[in-house]
Structures are given as structure tokens and as C-alpha cells.
N, C-alpha and C. Protein backbone atom coordinates (compact mmCIF):
# COMPACT_ATOMS: atom_id res chain seq x y z
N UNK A 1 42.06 65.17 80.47
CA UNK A 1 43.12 65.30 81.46
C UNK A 1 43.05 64.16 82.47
N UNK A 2 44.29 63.78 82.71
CA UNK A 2 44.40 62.89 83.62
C UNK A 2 43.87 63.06 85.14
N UNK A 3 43.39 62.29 86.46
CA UNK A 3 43.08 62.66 87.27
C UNK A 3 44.05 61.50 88.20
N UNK A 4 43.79 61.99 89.93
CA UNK A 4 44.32 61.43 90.31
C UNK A 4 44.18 59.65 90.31
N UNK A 5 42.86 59.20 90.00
CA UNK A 5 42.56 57.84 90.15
C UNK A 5 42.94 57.38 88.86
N UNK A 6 43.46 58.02 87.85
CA UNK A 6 44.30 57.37 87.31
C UNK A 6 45.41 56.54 87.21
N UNK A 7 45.92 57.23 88.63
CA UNK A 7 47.23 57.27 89.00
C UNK A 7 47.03 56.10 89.91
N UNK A 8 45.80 55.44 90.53
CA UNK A 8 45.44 54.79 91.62
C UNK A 8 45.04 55.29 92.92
N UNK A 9 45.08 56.91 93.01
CA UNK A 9 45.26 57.60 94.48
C UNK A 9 43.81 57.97 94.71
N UNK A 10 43.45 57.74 95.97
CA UNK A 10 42.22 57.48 95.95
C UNK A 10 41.78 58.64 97.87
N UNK A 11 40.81 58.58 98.19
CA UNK A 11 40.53 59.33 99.19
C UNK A 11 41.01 60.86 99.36
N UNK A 12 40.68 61.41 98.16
CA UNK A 12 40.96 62.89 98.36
C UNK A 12 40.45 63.71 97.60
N UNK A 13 39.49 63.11 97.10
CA UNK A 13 38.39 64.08 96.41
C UNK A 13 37.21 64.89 96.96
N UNK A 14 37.14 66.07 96.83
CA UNK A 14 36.50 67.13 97.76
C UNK A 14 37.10 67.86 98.51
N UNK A 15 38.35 66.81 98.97
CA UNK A 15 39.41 67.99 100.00
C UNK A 15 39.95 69.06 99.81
N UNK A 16 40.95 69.85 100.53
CA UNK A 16 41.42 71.13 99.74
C UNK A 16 42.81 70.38 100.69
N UNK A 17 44.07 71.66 100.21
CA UNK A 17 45.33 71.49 100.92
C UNK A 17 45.88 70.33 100.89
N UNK A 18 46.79 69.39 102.31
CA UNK A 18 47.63 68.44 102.14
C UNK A 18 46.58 67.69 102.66
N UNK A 19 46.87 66.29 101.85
CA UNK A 19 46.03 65.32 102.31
C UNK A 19 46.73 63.79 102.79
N UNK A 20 46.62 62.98 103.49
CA UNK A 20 47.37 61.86 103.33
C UNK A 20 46.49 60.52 103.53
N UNK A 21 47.20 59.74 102.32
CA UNK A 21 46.54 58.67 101.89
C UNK A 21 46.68 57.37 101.82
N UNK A 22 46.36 56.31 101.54
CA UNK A 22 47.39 55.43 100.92
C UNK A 22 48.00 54.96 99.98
N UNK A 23 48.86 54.46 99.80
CA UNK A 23 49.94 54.47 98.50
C UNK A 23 49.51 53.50 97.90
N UNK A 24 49.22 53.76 95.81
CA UNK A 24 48.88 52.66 95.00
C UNK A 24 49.93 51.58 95.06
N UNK A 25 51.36 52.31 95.29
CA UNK A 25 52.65 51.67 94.68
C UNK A 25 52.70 50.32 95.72
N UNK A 26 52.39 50.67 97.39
CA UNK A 26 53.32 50.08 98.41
C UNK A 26 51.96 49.26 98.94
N UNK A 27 51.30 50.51 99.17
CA UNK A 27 50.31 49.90 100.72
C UNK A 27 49.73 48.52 100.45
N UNK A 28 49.27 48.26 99.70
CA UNK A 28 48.47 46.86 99.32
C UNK A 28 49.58 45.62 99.74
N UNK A 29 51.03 45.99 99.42
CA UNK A 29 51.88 45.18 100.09
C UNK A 29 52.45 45.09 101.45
N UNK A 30 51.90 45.86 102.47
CA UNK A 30 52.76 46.37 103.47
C UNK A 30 51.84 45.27 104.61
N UNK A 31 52.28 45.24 105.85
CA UNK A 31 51.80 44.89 106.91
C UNK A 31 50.93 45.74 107.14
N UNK A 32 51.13 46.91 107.51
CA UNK A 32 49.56 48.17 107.44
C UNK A 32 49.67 48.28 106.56
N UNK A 33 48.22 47.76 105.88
CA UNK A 33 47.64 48.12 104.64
C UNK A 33 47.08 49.38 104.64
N UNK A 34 46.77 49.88 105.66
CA UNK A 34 45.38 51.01 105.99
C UNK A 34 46.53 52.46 106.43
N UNK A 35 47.67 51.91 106.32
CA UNK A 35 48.49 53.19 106.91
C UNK A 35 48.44 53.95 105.83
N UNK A 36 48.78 55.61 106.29
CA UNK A 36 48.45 56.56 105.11
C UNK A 36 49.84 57.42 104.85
N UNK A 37 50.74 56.53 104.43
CA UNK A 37 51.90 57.18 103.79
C UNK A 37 52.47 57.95 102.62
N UNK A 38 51.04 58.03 101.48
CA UNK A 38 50.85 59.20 100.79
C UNK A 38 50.61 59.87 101.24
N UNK A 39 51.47 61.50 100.77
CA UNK A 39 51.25 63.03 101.16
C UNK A 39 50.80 63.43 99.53
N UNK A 40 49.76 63.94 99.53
CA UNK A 40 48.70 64.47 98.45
C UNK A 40 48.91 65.99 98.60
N UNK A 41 49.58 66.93 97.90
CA UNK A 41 49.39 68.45 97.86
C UNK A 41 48.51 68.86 96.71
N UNK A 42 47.31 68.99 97.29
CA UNK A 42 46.13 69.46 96.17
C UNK A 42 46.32 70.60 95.59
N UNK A 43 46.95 71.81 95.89
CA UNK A 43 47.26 73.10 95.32
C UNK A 43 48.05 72.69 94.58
N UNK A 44 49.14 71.87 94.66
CA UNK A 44 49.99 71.74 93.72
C UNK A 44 50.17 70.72 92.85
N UNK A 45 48.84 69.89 93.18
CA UNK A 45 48.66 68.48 92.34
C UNK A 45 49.86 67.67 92.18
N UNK A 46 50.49 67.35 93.30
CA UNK A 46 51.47 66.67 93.40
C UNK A 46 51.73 65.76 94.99
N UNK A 47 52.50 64.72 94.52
CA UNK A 47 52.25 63.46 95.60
C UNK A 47 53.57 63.08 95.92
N UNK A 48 53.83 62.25 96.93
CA UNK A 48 54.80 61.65 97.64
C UNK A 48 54.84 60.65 98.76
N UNK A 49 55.42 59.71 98.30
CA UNK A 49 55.20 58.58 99.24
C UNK A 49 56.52 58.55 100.17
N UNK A 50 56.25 58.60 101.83
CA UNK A 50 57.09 58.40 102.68
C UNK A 50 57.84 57.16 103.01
N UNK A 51 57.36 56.15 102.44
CA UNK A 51 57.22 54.40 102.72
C UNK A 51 58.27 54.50 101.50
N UNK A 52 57.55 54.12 100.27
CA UNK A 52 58.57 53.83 99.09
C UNK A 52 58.94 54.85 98.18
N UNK A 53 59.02 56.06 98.39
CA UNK A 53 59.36 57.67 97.93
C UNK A 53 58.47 57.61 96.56
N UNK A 54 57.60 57.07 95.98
CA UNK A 54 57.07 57.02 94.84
C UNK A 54 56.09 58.57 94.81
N UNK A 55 56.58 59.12 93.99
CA UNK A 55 56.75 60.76 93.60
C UNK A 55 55.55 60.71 92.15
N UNK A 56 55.24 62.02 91.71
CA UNK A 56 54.34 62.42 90.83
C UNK A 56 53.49 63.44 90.72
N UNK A 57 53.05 63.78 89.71
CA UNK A 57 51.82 64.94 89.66
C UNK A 57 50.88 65.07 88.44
N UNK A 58 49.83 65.28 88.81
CA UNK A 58 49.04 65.40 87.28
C UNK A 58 49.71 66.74 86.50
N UNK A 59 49.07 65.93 84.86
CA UNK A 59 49.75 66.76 84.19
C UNK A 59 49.17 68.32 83.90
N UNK A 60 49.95 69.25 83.65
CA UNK A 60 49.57 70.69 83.03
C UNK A 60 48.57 70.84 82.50
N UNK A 61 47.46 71.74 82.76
CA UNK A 61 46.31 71.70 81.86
C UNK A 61 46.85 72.69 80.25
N UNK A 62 47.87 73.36 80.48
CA UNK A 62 48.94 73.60 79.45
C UNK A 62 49.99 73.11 79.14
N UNK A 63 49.82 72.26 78.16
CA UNK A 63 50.92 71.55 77.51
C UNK A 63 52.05 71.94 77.48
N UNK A 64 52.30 73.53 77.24
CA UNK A 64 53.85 74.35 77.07
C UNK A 64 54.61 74.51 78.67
N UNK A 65 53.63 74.20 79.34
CA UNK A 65 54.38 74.04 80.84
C UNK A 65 54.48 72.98 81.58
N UNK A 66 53.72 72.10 80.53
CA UNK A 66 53.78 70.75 81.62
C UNK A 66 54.50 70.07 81.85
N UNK A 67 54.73 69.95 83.51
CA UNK A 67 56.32 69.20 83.62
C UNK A 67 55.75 68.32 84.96
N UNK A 68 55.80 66.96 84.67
CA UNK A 68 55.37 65.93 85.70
C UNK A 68 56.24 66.07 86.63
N UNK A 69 55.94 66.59 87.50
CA UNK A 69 56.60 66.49 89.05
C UNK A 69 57.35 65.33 89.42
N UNK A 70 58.67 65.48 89.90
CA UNK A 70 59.45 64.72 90.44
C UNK A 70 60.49 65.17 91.36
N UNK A 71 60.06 64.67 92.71
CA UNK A 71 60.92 65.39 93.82
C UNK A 71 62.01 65.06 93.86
N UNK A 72 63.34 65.64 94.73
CA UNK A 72 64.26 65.32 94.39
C UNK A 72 64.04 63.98 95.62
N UNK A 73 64.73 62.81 95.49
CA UNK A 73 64.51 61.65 96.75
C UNK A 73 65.83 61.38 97.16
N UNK A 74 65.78 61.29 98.21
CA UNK A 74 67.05 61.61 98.98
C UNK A 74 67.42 59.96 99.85
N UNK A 75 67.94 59.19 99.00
CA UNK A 75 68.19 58.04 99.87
C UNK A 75 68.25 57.94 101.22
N UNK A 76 66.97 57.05 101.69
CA UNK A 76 67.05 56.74 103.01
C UNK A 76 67.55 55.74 103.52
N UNK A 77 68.35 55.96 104.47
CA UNK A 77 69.34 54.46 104.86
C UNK A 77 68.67 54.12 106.07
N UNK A 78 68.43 52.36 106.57
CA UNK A 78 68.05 51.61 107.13
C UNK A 78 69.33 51.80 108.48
N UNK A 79 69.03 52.25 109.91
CA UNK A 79 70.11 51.68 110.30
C UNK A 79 70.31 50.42 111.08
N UNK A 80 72.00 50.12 111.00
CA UNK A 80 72.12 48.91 110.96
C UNK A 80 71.99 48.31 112.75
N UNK A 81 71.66 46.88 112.55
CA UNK A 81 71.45 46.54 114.27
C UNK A 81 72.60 46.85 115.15
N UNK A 82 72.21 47.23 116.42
CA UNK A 82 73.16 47.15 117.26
C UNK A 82 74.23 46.11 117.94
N UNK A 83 74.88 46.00 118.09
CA UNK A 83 75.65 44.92 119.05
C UNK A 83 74.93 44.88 120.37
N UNK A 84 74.31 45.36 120.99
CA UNK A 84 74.22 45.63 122.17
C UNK A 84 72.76 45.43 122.73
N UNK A 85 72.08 44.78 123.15
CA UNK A 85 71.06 44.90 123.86
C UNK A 85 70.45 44.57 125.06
N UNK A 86 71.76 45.08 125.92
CA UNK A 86 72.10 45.74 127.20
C UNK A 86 72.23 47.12 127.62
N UNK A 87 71.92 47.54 128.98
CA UNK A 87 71.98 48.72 129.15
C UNK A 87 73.25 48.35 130.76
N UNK A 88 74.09 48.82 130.40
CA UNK A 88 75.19 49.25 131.59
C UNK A 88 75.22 49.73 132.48
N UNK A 89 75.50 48.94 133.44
CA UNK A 89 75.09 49.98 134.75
C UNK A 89 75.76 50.76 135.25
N UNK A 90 76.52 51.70 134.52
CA UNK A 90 76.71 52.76 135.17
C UNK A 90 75.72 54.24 134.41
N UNK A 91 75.25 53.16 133.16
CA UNK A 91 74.18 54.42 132.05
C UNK A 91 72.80 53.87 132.98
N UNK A 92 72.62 53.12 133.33
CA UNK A 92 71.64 52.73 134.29
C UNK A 92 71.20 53.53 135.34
N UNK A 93 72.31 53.67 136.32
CA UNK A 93 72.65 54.01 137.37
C UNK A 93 72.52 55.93 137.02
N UNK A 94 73.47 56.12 135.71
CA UNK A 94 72.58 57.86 135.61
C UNK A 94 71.95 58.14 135.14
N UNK A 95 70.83 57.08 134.24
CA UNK A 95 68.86 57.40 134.17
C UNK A 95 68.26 57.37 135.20
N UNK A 96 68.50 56.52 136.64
CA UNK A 96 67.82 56.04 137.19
C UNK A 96 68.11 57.50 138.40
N UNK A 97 69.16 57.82 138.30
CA UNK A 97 69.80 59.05 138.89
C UNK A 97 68.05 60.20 138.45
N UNK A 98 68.59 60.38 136.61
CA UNK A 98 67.41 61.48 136.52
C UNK A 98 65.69 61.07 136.68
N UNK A 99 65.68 59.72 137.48
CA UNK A 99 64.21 59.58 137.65
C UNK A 99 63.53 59.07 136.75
N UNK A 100 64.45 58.22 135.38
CA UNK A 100 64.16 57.16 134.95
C UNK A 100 63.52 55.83 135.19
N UNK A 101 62.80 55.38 135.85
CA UNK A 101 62.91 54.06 136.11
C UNK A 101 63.35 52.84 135.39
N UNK A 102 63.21 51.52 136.04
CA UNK A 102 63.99 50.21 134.97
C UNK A 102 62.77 50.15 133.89
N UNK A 103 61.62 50.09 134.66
CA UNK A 103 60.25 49.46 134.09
C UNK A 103 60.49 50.53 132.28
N UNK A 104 60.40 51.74 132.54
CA UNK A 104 60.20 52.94 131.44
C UNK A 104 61.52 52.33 130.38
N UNK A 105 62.49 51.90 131.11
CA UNK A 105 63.96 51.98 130.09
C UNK A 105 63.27 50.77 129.41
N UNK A 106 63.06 49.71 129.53
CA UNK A 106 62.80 48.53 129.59
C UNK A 106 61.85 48.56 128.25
N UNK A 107 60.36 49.33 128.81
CA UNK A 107 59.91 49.56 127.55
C UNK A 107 60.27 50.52 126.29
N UNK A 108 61.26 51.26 126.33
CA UNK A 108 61.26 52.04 125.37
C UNK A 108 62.80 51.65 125.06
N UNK A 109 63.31 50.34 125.64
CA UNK A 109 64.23 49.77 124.41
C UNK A 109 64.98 50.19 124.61
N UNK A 110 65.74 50.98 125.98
CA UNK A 110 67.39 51.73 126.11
C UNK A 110 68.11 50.69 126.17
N UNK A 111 69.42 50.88 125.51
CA UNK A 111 70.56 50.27 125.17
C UNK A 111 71.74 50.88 125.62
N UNK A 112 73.47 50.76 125.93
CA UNK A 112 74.15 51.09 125.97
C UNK A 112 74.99 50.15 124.74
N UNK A 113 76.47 51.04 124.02
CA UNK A 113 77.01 50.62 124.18
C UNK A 113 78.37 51.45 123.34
N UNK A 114 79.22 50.86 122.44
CA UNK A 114 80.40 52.40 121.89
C UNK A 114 80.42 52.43 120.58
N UNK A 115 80.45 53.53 120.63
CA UNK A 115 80.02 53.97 118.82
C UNK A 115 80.74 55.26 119.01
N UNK A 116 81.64 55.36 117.74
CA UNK A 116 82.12 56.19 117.70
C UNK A 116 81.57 57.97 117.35
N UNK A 117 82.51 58.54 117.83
CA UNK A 117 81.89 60.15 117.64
C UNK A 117 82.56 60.70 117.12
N UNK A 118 81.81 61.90 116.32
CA UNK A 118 82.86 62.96 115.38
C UNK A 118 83.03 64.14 116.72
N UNK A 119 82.12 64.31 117.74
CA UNK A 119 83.27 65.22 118.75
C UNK A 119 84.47 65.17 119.15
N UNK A 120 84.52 63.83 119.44
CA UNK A 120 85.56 63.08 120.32
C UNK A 120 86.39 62.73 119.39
N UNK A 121 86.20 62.61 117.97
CA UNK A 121 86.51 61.64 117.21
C UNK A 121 87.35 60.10 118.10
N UNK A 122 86.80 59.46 118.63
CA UNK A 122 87.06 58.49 118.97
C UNK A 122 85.61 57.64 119.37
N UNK A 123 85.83 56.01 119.66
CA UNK A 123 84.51 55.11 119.93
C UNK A 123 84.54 55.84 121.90
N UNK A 124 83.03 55.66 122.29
CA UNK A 124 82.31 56.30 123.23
C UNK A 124 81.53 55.59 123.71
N UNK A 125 81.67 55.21 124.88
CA UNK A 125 80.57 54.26 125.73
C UNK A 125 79.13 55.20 125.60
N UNK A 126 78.30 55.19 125.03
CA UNK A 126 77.25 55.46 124.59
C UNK A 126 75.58 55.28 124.76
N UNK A 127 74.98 55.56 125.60
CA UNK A 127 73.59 55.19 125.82
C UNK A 127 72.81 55.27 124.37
N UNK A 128 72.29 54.38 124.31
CA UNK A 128 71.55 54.34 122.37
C UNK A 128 69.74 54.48 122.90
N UNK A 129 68.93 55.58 122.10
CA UNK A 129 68.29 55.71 122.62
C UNK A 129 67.45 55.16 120.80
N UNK A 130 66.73 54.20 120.49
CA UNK A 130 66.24 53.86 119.20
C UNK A 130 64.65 54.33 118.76
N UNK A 131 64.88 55.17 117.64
CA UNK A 131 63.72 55.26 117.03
C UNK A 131 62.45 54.58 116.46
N UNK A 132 61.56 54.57 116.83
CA UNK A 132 60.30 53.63 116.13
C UNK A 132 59.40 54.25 115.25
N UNK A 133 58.86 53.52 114.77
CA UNK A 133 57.88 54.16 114.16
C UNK A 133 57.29 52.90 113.20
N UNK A 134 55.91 52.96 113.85
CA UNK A 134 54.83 51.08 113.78
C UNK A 134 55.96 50.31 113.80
N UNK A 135 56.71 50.09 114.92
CA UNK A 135 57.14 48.98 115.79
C UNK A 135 58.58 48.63 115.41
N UNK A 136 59.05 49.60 114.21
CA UNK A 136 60.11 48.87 112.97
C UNK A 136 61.12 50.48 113.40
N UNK A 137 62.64 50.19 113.62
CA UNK A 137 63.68 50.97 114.04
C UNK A 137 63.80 51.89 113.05
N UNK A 138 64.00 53.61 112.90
CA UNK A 138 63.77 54.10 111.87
C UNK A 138 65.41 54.92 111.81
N UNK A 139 65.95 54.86 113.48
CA UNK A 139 66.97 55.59 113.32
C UNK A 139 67.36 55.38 114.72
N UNK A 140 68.73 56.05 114.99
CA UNK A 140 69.32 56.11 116.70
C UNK A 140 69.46 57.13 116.90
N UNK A 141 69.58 57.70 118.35
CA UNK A 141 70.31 58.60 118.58
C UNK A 141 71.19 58.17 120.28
N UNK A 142 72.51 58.50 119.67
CA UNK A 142 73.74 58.15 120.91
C UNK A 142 74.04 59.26 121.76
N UNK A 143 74.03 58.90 122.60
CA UNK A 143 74.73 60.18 123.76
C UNK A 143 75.46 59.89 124.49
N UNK A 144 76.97 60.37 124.60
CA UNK A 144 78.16 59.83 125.17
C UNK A 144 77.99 60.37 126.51
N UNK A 145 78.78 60.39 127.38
CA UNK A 145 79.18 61.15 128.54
C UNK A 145 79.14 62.25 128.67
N UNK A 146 79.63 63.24 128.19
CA UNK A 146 80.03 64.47 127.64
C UNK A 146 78.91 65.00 127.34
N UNK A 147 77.81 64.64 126.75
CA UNK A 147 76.54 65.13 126.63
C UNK A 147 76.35 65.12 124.82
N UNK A 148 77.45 64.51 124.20
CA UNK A 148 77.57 64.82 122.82
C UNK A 148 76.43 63.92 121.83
N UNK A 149 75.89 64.11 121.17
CA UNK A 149 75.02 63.46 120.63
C UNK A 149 75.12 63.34 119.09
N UNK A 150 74.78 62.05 118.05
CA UNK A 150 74.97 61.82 116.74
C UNK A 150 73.51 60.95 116.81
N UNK A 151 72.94 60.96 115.34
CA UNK A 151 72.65 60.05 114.74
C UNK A 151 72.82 59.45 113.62
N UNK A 152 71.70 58.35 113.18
CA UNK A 152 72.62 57.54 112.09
C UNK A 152 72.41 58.55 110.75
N UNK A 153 74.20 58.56 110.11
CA UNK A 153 73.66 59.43 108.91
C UNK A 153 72.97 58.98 107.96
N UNK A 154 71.95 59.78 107.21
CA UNK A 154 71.39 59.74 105.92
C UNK A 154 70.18 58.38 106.78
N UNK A 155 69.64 58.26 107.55
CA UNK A 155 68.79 57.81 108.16
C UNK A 155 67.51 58.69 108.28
N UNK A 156 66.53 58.54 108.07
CA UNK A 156 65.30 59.09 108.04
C UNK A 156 65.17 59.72 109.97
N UNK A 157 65.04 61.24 109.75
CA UNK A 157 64.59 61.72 111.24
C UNK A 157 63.22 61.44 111.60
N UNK A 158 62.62 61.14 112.62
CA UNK A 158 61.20 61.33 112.81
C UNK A 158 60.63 61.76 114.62
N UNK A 159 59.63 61.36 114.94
CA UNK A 159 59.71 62.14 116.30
C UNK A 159 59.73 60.80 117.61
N UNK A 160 60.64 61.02 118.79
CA UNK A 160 60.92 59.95 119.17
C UNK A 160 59.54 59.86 120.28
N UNK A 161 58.99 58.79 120.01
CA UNK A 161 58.24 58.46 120.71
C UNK A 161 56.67 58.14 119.47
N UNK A 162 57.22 58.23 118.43
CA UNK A 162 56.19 58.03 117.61
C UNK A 162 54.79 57.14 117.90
N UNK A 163 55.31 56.05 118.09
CA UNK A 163 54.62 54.71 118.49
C UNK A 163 53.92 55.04 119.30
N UNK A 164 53.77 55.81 120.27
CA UNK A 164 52.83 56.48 121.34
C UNK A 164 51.84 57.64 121.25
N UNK A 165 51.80 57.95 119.96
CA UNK A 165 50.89 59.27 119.79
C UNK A 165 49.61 58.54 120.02
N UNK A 166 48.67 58.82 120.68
CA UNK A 166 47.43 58.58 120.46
C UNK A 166 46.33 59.78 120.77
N UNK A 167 44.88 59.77 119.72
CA UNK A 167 43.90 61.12 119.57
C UNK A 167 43.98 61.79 120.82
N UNK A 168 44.06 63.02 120.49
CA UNK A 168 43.99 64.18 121.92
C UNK A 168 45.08 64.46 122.23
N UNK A 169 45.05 65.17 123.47
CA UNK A 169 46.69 65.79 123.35
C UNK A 169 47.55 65.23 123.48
N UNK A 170 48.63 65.71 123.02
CA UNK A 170 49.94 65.65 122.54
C UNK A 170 51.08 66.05 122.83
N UNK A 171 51.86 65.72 124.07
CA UNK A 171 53.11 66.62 125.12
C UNK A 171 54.13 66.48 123.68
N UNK A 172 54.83 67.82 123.45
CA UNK A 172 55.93 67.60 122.65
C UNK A 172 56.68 68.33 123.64
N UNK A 173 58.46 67.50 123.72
CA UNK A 173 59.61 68.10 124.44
C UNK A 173 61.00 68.01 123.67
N UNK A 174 61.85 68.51 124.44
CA UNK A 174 62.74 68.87 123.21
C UNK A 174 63.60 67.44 123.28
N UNK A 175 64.00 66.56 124.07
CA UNK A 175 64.93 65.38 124.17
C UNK A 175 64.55 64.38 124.49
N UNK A 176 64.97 63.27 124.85
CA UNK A 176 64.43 61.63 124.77
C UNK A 176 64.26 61.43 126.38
N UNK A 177 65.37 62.21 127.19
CA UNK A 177 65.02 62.01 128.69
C UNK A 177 63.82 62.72 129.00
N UNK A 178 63.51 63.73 128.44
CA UNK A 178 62.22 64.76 128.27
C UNK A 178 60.87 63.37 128.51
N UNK A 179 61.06 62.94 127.31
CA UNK A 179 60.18 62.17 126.98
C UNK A 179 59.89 61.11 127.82
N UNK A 180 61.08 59.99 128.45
CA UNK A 180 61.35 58.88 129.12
C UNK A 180 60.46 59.50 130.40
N UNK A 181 60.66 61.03 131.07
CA UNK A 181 60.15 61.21 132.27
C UNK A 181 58.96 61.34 132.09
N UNK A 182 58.09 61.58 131.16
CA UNK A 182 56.96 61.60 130.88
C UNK A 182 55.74 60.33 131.28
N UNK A 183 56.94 59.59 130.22
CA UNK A 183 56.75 58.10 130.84
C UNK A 183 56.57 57.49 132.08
N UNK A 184 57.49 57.93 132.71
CA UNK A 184 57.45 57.46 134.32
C UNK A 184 55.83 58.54 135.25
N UNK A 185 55.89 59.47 134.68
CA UNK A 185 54.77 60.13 135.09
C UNK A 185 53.34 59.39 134.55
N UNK A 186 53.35 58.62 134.08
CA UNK A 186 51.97 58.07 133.21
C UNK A 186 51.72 58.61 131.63
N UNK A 187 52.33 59.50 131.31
CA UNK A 187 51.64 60.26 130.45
C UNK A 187 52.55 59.99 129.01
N UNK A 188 52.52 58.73 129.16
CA UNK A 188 53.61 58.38 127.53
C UNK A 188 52.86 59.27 125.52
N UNK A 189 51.83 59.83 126.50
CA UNK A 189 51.45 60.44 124.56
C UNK A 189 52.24 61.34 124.56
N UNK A 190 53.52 61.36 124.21
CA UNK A 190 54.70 62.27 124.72
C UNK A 190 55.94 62.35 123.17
N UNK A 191 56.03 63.31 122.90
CA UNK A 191 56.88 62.80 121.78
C UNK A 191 58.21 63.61 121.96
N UNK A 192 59.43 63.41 121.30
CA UNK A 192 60.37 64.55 121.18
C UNK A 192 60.82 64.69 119.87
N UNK A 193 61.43 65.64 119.43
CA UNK A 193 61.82 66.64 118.07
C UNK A 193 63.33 65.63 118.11
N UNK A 194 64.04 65.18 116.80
CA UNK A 194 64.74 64.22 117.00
C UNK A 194 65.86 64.83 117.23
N UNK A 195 66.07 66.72 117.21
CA UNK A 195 67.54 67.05 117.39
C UNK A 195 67.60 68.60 118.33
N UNK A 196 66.71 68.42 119.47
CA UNK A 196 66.47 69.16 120.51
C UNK A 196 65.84 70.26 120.36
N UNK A 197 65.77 71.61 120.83
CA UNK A 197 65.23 72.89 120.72
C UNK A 197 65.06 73.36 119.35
N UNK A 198 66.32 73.72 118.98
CA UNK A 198 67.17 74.35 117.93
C UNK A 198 66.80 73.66 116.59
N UNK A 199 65.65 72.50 116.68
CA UNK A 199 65.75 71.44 115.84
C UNK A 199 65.12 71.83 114.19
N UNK A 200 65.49 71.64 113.01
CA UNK A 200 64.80 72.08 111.74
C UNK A 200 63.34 71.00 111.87
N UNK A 201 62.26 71.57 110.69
CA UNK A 201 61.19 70.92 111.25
C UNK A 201 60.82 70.05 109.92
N UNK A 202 62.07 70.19 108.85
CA UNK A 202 61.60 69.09 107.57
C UNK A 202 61.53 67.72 108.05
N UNK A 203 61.55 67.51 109.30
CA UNK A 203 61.18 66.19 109.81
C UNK A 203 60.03 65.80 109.79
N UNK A 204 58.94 66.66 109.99
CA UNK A 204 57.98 66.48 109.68
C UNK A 204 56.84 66.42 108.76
N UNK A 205 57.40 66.25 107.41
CA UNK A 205 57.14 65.68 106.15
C UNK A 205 56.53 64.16 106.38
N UNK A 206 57.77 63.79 107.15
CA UNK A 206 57.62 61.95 107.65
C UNK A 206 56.33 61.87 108.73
């Protein structure tokens, strides 16, 4: 029977449950080499790569059932650059209102500018608040006036403030101003859920 180092997957022998690793397919090519974007499910002897979706599972120790795992992969779209990398002062003027400062906007990359909305259905002067994750844009999220909010479709969700997790605790809040004030308080190991309270949690697969 085949094992996983067949496959190339390596650091998960002895473990039990989900494990995460690095990828035979990607990591050796990536800028983080050492990042661990294989998800290893040992109960279910089956794998998945978050980086380049490269999917699999060892085979059946019964032949009449054996069926190599293949998840369904759900195209992830890149989103595209902004026009804008300015923030407006009147979106200025109402962060700085909720106790935003310039310094906090500054580092965490706030933008204004109009993108259209399916509330409004019309384009919306828009504060763009951009997702990271190791340093590279993973997604947006816009918030018009109105309080209405979109992101980019078929764009990978993840948690905003990624780039800032570091060992020990961990403030999670439900929105990006949540987070921004955190910031201004000192305490940037701060993350938020990418679609508020109410939010589903298959985001966190990624």
C-alpha cells in the first residue's frame, strides 16, 4: 500500500487528526518555502493544498471501495488592482471621526474609491478595506456610505488582519473598523471574520 511519502508529503507521521504541512506540488517553488499550506486529514487519509488546490488520498486498503479522493476545487479568483491608492477625505475625515488614526490607515493600506454595488445597484464612493495574507492581496472588502458592504466574487475569504497573527493571544472581532481600533490601541494581534457576526466559518479551511 501506498503511503503518504509516496506522494512526497512529509511531516506527519505519528500525528493523529488535521495536520498542516508543506506542499510537494508548490512549496519548493514559492517565496515561503517553509509555509505550511498542506491540510493533511489523517482519519480520512486525505489532503489539500490551499496555495495550488492540489487534492488526493491514499488508496483503499479494499480495492472494491477504493476511490482516490478528489475534492471538489472551486476556482479561486485573484482580485484585480485597484485604481485608487488614495484615501478621500471625507472617508478620512469619518475613520478619523471613529478614532482611526492616519498612522493605523496608512499601515493597513485604506483606500477609497467607486465600485459598484448590488444594493444600490449603482457605482459608490467606497472605502476599500484590502485583504492580506504573507504580504500578497487575497481579496477586498468595500463599504459605501450606507453601511452596505461586497466583496470580490469567487475570491478566496480569509481573516482580515492575517499578516498580524502572532504566538499567544489572539483578539478576534467581527469587522475591519473592529480591528483598525485595535490597532490604534497597540494591540494589532487582532483579526476579523471577513463577513461580520453572522459570518459562515468555511473560511477557515484557508
Amino acid at each position: 500500500m501506498k503511503t503518504y511519502s509516496d506522494y512526497g508529503i512529509t511531516g506527519v507521521d505519528g500525528k493523529s487528526g488535521e495536520v498542516a504541512t508543506t506542499c510537494p506540488q508548490c512549496s519548493a517553488s514559492r517565496k515561503k518555502k517553509k509555509d505550511k499550506c498542506l491540510s493533511v486529514n489523517l482519519e480520512k487519509q486525505t489532503w489539500f493544498c490551499h496555495h495550488c488546490q492540489f487534492t488526493g488520498g491514499l488508496p483503499s486498503k479494499d480495492p472494491v471501495i477504493d476511490r482516490h479522493y478528489r475534492r471538489p476545487v472551486k476556482k479561486i479568483k485573484k482580485p484585480d488592482p485597484v485604481n485608487s491608492d488614495t484615501l478621500s477625505d471625507k472617508a478620512r475625515k469619518y475613520l478619523n471621526g471613529r478614532g482611526i488614526t492616519d498612522e493605523v490607515l496608512e499601515r493597513n493600506k485604506i483606500t477609497s474609491g467607486f465600485e459598484w454595488m448590488p444594493q444600490t445597484e449603482k457605482k459608490e464612493n467606497c472605502i476599500l478595506f484590502p485583504y492580506f495574507r504573507n504580504g500578497e492581496i487575497i481579496n477586498f472588502k468595500y463599504r459605501d456610505g450606507n453601511k452596505n458592504f461586497k466583496m470580490v466574487k469567487d475570491a478566496e475569504r480569509t481573516l482580515y488582519g492575517y499578516d498580524d497573527i502572532v504566538p499567544g493571544c489572539l483578539i478576534w472581532v467581527e469587522g475591519e473598523i473592529d480591528k483598525l481600533s485595535f490597532d490604534v490601541s497597540l494591540w494589532s494581534n487582532c483579526v476579523s471574520v471577513p463577513n461580520g457576526a453572522a459570518d459562515k466559518l468555511d473560511f477557515l479551511e484557508h
